[in-house]
Protein backbone atom coordinates (compact mmCIF):
# COMPACT_ATOMS: atom_id res chain seq x y z
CA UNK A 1 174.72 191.28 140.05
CA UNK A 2 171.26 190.13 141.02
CA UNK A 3 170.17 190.12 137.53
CA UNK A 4 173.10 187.53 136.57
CA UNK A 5 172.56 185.36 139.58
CA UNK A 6 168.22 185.43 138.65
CA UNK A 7 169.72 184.48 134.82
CA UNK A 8 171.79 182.14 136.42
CA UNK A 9 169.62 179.99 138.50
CA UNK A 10 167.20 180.03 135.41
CA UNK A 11 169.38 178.55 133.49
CA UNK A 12 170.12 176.24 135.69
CA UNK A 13 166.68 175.53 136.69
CA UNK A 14 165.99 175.01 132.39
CA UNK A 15 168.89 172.80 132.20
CA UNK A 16 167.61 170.62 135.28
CA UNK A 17 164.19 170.44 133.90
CA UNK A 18 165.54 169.52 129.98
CA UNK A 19 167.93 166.74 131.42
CA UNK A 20 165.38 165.11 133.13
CA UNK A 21 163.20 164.98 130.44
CA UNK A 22 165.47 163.74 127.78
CA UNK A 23 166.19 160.95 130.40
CA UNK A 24 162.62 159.50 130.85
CA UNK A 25 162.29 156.10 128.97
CA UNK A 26 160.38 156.37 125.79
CA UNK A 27 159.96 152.39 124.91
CA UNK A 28 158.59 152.90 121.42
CA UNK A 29 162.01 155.60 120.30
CA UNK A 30 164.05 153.62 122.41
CA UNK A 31 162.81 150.25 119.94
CA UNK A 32 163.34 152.18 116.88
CA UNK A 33 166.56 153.01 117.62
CA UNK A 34 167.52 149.62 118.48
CA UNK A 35 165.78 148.65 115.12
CA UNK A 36 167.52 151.40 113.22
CA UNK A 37 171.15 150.27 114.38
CA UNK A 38 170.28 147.01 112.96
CA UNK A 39 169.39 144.77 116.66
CA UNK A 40 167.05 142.76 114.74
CA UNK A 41 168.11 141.56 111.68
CA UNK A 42 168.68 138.56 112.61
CA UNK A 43 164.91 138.61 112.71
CA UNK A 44 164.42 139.19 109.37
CA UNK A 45 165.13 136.17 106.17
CA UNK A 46 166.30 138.30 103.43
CA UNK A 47 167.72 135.87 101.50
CA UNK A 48 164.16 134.15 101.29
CA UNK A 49 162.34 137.64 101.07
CA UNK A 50 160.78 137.03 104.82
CA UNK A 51 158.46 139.52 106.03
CA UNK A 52 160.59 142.12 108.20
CA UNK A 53 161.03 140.20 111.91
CA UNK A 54 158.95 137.73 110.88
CA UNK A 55 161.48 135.00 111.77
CA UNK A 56 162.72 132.15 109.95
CA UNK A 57 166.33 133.12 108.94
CA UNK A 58 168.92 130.25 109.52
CA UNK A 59 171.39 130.57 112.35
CA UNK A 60 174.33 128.12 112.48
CA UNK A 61 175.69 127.10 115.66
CA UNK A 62 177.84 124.52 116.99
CA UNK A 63 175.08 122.92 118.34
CA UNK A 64 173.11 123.20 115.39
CA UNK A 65 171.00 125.27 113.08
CA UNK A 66 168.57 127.47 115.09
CA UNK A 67 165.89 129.92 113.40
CA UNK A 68 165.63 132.97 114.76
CA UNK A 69 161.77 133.74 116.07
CA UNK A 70 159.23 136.08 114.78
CA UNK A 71 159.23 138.98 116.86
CA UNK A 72 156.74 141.10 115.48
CA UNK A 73 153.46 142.12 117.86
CA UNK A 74 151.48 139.84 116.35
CA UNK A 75 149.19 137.45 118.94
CA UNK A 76 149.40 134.32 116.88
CA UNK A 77 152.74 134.09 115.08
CA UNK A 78 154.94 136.84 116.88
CA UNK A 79 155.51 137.47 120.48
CA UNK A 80 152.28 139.44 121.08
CA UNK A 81 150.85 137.08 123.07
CA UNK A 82 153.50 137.50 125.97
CA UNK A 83 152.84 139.37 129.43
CA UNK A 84 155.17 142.17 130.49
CA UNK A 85 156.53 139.58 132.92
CA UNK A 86 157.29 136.55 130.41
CA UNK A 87 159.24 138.86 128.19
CA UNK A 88 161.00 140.90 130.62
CA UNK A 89 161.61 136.90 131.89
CA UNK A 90 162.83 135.84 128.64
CA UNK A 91 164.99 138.63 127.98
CA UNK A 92 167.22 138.81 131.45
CA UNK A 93 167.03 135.23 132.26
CA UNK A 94 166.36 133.34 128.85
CA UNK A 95 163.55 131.25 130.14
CA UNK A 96 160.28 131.17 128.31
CA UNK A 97 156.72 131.39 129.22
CA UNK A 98 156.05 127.66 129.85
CA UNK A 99 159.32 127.47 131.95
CA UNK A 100 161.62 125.79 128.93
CA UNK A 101 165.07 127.35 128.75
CA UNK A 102 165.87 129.54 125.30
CA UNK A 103 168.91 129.31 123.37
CA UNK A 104 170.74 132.61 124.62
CA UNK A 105 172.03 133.44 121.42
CA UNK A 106 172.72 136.69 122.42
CA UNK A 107 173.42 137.46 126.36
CA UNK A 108 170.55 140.28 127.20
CA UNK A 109 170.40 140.23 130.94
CA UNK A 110 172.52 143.55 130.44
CA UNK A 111 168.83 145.39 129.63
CA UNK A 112 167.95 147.88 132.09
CA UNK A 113 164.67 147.58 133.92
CA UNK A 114 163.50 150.90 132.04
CA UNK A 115 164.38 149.32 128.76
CA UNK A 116 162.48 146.40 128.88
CA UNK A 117 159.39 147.58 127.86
């Protein structure tokens, strides 16, 4: 009996200890699943052979055609150049650095604080 309960309250202990580590945010899987399950395509101009989330593909709206951004690291021509603050900004509440409002395309203020980065 005191053998199960030891086995027991190991296992328990083991499963305690795995759940909470699957759990902790890993921002650079978490972005490559997101990428994988095609969340950025709309970042990408295939029809003009764009470099991948480099921007430029066409978006039709009622309000107009919009081009979608480039959203790779880069300092210059992607979204590098952006604190943790003006992204996290951008993303829940679609304003940008310098205060101007974005189009919200898509409505992101869903992300969770652990997903933002």
């Amino acid at each position: 009996m005191k053998h199960g309960l030891f086995c027991l309250s190991c296992l328990v202990s083991l499963l305690i200890l795995t759940s909470a580590q699957a759990c902790t945010p890993d921002p650079i899987a978490g972005g490559q699943i997101f990428h994988a399950a095609g969340g950025c395509g709309c970042h990408t101009d295939v029809e003009n052979r764009g470099s991948l989330l480099g921007g430029g593909r066409p978006l039709p709206t009622p309000f107009g055609v919009f081009y979608a951004k480039n959203i790779t690291p880069d300092q210059t021509t992607g979204i590098g150049y952006l604190s943790d603050e003006d992204f996290v900004r951008a993303m829940r509440e679609g304003i940008g650095p310098e205060g101007q409002h974005l189009f919200p395309e898509l409505s992101l203020s869903c992300i969770l604080q652990d997903e933002q980065r």
